[in-house]
C-alpha atoms as a PDB file:
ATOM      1  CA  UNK A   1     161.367  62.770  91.739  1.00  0.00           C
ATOM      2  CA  UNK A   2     159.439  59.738  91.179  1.00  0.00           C
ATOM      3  CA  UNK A   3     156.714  59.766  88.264  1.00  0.00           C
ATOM      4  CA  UNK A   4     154.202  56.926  86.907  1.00  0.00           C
ATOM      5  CA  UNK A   5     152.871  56.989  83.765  1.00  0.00           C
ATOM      6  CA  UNK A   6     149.505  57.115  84.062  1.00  0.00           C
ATOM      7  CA  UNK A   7     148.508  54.241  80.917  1.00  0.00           C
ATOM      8  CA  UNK A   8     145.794  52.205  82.281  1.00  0.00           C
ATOM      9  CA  UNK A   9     144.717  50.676  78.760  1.00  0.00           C
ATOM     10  CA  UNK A  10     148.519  49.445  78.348  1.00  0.00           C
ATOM     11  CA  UNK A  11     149.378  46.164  77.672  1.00  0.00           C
ATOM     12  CA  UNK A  12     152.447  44.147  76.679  1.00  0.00           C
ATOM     13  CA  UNK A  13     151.027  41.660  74.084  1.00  0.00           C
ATOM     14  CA  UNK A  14     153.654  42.909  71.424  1.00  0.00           C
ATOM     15  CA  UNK A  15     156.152  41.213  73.064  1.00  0.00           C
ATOM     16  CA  UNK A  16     155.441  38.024  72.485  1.00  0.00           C
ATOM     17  CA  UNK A  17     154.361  39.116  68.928  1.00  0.00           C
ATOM     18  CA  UNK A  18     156.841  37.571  66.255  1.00  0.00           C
ATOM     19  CA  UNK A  19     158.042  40.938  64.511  1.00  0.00           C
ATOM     20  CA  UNK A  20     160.857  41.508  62.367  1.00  0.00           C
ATOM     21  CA  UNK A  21     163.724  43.392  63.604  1.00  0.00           C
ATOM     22  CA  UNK A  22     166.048  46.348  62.411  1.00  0.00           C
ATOM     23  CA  UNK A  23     168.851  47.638  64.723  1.00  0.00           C
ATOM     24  CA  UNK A  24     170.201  51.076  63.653  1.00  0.00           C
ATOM     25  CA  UNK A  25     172.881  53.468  65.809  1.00  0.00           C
ATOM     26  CA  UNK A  26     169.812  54.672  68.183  1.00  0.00           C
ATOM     27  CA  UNK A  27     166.678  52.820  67.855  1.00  0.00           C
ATOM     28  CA  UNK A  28     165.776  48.781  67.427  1.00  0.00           C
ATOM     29  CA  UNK A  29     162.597  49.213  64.990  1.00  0.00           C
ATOM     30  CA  UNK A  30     160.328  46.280  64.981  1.00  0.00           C
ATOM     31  CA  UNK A  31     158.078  45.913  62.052  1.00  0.00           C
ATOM     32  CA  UNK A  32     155.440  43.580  60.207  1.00  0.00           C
ATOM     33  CA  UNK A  33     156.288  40.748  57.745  1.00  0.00           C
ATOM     34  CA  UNK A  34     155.469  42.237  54.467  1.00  0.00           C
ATOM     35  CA  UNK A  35     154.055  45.734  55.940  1.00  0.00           C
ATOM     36  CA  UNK A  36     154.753  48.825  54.120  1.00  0.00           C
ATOM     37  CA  UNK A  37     157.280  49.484  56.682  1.00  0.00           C
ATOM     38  CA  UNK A  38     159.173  46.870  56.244  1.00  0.00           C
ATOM     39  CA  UNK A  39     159.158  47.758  52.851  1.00  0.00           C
ATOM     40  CA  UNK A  40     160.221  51.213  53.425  1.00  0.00           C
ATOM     41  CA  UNK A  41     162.452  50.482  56.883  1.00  0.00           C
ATOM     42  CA  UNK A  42     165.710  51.875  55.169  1.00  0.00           C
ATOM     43  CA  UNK A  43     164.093  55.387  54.631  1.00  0.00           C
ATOM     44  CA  UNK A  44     162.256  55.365  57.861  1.00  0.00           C
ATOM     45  CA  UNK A  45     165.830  54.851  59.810  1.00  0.00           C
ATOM     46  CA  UNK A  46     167.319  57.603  57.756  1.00  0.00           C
ATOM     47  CA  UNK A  47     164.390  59.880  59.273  1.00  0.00           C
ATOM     48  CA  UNK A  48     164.456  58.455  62.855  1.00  0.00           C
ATOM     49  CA  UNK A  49     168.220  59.010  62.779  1.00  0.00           C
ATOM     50  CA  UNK A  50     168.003  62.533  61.991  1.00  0.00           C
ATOM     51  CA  UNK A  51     165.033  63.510  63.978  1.00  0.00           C
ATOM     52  CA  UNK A  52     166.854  62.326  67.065  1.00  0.00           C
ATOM     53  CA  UNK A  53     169.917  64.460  66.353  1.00  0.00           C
ATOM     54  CA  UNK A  54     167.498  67.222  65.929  1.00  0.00           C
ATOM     55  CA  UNK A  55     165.864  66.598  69.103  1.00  0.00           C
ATOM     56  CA  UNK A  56     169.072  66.286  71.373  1.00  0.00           C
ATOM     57  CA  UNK A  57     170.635  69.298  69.585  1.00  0.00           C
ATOM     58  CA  UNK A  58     168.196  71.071  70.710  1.00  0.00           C
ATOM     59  CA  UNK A  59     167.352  70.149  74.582  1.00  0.00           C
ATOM     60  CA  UNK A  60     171.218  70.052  74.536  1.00  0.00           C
ATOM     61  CA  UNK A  61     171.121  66.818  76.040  1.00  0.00           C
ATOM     62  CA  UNK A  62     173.178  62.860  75.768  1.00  0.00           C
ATOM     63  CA  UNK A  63     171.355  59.612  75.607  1.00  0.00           C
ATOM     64  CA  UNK A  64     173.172  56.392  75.773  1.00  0.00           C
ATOM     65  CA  UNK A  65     170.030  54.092  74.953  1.00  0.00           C
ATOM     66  CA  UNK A  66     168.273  53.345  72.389  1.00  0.00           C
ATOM     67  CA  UNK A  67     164.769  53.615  71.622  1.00  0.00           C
ATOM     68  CA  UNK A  68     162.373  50.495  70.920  1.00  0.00           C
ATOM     69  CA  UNK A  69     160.421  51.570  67.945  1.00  0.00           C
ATOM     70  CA  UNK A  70     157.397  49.329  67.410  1.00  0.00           C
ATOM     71  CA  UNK A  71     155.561  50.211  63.533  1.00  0.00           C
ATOM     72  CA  UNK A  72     151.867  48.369  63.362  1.00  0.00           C
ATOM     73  CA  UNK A  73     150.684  49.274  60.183  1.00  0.00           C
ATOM     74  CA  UNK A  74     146.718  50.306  61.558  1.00  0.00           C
ATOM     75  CA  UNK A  75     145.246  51.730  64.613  1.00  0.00           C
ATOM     76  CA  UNK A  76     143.305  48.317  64.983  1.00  0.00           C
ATOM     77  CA  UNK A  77     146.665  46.036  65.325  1.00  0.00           C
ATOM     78  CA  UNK A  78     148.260  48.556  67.516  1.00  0.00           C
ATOM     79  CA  UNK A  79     145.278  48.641  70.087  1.00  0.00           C
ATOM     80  CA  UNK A  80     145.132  44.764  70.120  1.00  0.00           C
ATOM     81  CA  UNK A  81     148.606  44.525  70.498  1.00  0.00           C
ATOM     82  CA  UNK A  82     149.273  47.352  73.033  1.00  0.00           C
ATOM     83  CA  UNK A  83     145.980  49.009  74.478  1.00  0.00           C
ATOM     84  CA  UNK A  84     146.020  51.989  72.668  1.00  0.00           C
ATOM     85  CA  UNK A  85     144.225  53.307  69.520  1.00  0.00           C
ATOM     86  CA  UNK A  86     145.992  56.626  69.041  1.00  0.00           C
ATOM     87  CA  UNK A  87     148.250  56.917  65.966  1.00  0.00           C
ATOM     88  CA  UNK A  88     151.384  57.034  68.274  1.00  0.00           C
ATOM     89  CA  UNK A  89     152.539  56.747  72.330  1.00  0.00           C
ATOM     90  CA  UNK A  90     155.740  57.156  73.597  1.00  0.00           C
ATOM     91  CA  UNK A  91     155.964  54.512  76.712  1.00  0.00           C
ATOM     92  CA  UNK A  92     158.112  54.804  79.847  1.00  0.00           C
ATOM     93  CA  UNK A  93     156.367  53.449  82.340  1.00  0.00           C
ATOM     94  CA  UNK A  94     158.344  54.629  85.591  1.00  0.00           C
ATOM     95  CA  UNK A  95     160.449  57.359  85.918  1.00  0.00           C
ATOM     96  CA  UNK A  96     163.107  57.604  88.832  1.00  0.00           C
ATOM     97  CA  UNK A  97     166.142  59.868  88.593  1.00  0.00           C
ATOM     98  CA  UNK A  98     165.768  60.606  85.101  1.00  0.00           C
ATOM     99  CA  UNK A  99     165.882  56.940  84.591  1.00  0.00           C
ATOM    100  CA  UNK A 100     162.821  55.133  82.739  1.00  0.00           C
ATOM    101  CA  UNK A 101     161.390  51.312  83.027  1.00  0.00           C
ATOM    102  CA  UNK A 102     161.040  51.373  79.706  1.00  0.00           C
ATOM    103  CA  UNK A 103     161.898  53.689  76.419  1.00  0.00           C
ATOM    104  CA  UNK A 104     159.708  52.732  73.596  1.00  0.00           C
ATOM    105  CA  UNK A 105     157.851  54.442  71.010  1.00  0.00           C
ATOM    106  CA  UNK A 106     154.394  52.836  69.294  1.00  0.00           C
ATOM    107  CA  UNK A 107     153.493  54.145  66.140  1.00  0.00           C
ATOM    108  CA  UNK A 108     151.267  53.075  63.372  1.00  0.00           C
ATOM    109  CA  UNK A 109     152.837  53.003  59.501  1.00  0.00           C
ATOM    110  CA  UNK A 110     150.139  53.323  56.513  1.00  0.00           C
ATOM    111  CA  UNK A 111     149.444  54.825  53.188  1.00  0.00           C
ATOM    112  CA  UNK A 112     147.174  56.772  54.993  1.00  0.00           C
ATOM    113  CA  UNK A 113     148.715  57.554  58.400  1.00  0.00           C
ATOM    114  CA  UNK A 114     152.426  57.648  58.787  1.00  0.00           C
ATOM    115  CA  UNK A 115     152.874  58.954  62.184  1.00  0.00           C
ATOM    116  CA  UNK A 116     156.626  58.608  62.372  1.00  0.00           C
ATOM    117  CA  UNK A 117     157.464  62.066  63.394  1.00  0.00           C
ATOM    118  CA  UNK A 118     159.234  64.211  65.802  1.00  0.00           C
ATOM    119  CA  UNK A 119     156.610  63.818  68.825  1.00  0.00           C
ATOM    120  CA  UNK A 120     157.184  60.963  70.374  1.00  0.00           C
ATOM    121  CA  UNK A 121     161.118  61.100  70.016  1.00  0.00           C
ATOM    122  CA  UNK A 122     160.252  64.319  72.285  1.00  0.00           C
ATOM    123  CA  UNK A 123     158.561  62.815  74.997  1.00  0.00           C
ATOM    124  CA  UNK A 124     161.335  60.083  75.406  1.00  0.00           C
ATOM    125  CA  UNK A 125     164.656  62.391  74.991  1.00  0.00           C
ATOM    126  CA  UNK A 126     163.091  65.076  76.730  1.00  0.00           C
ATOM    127  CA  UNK A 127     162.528  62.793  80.153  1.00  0.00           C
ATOM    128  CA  UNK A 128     165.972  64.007  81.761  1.00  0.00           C
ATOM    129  CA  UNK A 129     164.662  67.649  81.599  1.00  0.00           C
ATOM    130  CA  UNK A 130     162.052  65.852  84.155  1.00  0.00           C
ATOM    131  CA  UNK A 131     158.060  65.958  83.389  1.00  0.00           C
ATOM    132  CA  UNK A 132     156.151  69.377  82.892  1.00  0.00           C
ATOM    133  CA  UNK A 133     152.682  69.678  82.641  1.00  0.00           C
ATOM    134  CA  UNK A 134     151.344  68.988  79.769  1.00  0.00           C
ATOM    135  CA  UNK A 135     150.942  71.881  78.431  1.00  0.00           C
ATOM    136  CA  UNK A 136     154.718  72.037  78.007  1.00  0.00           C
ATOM    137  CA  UNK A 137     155.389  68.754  77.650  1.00  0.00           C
ATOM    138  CA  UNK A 138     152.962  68.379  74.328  1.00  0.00           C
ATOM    139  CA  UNK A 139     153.935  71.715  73.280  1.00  0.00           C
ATOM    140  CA  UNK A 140     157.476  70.556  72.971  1.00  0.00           C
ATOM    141  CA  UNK A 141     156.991  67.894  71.332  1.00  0.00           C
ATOM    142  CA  UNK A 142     154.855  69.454  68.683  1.00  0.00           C
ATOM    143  CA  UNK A 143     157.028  72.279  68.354  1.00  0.00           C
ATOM    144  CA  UNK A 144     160.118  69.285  67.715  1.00  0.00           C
ATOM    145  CA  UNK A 145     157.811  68.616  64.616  1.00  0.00           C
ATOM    146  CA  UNK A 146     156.536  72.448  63.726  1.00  0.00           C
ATOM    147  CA  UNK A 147     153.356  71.134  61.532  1.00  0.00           C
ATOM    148  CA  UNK A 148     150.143  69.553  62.813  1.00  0.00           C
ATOM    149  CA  UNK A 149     148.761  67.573  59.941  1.00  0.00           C
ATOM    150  CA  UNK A 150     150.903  69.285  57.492  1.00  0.00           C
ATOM    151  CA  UNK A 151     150.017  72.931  58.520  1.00  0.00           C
ATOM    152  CA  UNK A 152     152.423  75.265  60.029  1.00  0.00           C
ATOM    153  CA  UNK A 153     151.518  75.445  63.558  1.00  0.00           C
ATOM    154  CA  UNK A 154     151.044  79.369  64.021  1.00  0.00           C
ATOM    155  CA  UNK A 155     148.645  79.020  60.532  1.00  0.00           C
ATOM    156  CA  UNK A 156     146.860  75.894  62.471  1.00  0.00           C
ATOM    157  CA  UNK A 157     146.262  77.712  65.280  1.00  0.00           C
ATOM    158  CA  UNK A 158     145.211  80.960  63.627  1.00  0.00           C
ATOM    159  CA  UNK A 159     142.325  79.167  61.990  1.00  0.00           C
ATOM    160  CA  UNK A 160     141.031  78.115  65.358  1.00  0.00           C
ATOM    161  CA  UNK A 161     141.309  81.454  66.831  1.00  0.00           C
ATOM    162  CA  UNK A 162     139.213  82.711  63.872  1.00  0.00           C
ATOM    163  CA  UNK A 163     136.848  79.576  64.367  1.00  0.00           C
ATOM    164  CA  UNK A 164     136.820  80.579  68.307  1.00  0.00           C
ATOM    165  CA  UNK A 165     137.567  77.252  68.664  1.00  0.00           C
ATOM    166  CA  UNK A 166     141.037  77.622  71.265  1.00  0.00           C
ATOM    167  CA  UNK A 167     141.103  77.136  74.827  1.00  0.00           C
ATOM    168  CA  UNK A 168     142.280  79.006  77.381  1.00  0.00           C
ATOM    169  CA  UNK A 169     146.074  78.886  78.333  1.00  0.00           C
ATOM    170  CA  UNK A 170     145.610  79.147  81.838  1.00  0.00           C
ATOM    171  CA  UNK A 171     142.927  76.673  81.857  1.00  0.00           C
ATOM    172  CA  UNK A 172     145.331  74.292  79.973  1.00  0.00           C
ATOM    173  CA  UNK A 173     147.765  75.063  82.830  1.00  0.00           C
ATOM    174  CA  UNK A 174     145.199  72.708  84.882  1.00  0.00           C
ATOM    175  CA  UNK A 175     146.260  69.145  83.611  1.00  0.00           C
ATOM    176  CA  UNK A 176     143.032  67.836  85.099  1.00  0.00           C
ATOM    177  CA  UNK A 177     140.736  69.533  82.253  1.00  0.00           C
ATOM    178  CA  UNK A 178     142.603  68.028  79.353  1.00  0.00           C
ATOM    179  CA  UNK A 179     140.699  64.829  79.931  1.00  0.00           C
ATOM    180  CA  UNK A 180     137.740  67.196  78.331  1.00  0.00           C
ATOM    181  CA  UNK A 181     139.981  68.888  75.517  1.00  0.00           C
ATOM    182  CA  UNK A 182     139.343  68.408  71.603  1.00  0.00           C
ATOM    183  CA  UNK A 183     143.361  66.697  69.941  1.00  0.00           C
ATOM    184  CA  UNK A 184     142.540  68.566  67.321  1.00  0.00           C
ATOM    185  CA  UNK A 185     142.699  71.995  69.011  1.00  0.00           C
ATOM    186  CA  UNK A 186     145.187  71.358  71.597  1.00  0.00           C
ATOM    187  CA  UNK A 187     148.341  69.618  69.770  1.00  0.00           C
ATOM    188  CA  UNK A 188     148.392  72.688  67.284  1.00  0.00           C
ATOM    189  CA  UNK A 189     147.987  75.610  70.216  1.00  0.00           C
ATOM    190  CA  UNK A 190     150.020  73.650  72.566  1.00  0.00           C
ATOM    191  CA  UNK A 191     152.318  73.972  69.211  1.00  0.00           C
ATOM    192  CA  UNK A 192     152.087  77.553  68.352  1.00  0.00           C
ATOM    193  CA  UNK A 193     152.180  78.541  71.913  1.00  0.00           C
ATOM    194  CA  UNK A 194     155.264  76.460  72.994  1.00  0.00           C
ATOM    195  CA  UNK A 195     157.144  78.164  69.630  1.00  0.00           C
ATOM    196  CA  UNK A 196     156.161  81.410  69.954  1.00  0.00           C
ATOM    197  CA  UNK A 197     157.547  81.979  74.047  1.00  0.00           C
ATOM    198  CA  UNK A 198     160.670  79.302  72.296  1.00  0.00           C
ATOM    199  CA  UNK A 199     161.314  81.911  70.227  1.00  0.00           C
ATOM    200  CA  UNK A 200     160.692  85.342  71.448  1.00  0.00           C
ATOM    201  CA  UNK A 201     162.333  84.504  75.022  1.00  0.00           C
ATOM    202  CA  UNK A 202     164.659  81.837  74.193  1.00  0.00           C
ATOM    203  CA  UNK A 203     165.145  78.180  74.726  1.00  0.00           C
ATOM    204  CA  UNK A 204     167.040  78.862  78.131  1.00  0.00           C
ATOM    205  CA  UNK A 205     163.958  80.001  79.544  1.00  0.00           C
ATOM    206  CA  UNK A 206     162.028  77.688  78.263  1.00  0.00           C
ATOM    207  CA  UNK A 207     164.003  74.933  79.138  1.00  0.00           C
ATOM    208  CA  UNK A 208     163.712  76.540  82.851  1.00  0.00           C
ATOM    209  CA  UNK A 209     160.000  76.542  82.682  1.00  0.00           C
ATOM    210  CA  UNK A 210     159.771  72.843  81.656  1.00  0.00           C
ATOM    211  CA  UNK A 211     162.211  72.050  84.839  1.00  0.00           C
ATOM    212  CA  UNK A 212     160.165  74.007  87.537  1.00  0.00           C
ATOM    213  CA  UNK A 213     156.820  73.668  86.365  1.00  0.00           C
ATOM    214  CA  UNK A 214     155.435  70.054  87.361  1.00  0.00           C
ATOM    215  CA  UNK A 215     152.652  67.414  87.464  1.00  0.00           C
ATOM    216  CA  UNK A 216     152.869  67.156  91.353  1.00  0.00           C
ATOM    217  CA  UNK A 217     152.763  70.835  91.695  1.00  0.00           C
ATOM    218  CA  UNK A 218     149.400  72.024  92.343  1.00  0.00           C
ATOM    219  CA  UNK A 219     148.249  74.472  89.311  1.00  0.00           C
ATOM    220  CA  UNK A 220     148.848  77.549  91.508  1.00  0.00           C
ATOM    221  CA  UNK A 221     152.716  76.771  91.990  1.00  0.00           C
ATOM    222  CA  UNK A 222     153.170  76.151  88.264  1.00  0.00           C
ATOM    223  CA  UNK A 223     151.211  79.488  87.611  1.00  0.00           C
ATOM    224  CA  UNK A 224     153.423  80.902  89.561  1.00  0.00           C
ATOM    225  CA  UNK A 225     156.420  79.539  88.416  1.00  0.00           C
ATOM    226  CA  UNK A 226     155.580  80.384  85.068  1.00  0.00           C
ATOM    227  CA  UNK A 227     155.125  84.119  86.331  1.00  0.00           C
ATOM    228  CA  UNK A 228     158.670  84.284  88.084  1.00  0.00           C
ATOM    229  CA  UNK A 229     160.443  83.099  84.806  1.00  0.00           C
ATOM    230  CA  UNK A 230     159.225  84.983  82.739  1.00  0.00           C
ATOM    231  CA  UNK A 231     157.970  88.065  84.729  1.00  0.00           C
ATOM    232  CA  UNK A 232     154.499  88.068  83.098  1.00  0.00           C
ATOM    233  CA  UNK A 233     151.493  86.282  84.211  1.00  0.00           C
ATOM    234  CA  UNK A 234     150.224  83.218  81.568  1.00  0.00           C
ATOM    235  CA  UNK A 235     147.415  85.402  80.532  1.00  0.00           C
ATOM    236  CA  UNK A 236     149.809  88.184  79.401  1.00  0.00           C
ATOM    237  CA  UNK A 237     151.908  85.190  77.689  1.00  0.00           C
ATOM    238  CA  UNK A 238     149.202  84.324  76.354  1.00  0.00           C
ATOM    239  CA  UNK A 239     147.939  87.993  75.014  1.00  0.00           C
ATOM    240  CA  UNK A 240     150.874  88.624  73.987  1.00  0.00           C
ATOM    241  CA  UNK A 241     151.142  85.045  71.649  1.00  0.00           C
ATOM    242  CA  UNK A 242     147.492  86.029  69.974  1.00  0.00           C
ATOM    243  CA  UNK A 243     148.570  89.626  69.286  1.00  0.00           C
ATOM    244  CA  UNK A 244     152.172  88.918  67.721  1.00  0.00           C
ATOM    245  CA  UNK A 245     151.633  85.362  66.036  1.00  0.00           C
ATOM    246  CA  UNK A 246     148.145  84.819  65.144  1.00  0.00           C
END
């Protein structure tokens, strides 16, 4: 199945931008002359290294190429440079086959913000297992990292239930309404969510859900999906996630 990535404040700028260059066994980093990542690269490959072992010891999954890993050291340079002004994007472009245009991750590298987690790794290595909604696919990829801003997601997500600040499941089933959705609240349930059905039913079924539940599929068919995996409808997932975790 055929998938484009829908990034219409993407550009390529960074490419003609003369970075430095580090070349490790699964990523080529490219970093700022005399940024604190350049400063720290050797650490920061140590990490990448092992969070992408992590990651495809878990999906259970090979990868024969590497990841371009750009590091702008502020929001500002990374939206001049390449559209966006969130801390990190993982960019593919096109997706045929299981095969991307591109496989790069854009992150920004501060004393303040060092968004060099598991997340983006995620959305990359995770592309053969095809694209779920996302839902899943954010879910994943916070589970991968198991903190949002340093809290453990299940805790993260319990103070929002207490706030009644968490959406709906079901109506994050609808990919359409997360165009109206607070980060903040959605990256940390999306979290706690995705670990808690990880955990109590297993990463088989989980990994079936991601498979069969889609962004072409109407909302219905993924509802439904998510009912014949799991026999249980998403509002009894989710009753079930509230009573046991939070």
């Amino acid at each position: 199945m055929e998938y484009t990535q829908n990034i219409p404040w993407y550009k390529n700028d960074y490419l003609n931008y003369p970075f430095r260059k580090e070349e490790s066994l699964h990523y080529v980093f490219y970093f700022q002359k005399d940024s604190l990542s350049e400063k720290d690269i050797k650490e920061i490959i140590k990490l990448k290294e092992e969070h992408y072992l992590k990651i495809l010891s878990f999906l259970e999954l090979d990868n024969n190429r590497k990841i371009n890993y750009y590091i702008y050291p502020s929001i500002k340079e990374k939206s001049l440079l390449m559209g966006d002004d969130s801390p990190g994007n993982a960019i593919w472009e096109e997706l045929e086959n299981n095969n991307p245009n591109k496989f790069e991750i854009h992150v920004v590298y501060n004393e303040k913000c060092k968004f060099i987690g598991e997340h983006e790794d995620t959305h990359l290595l995770s592309l053969p297992w095809g694209l779920s909604i996302y839902l899943f696919c954010e879910g994943l990829a916070q589970y991968m990292e198991n903190v949002f801003l340093n809290k453990d997601l299940h805790s993260a997500a319990k103070e929002l239930m207490e706030r009644k600040k968490l959406y709906s499941i079901e109506f994050l089933c609808d990919n359409n309404n997360w165009e109206h959705v607070e980060p903040t609240i959605i990256y940390p349930q999306a979290g706690s969510f995705a670990k808690f059905i990880i955990e109590k039913y297993g990463k088989d079924k989980f990994g079936e859900l991601y498979r069969n539940t889609s962004r072409h599929f109407e909302t219905s068919k993924n509802l439904s999906e998510i009912e014949r995996i799991y026999d249980k409808t998403i509002n009894q997932l989710e009753q079930e996630w509230l009573d046991h975790k939070l």
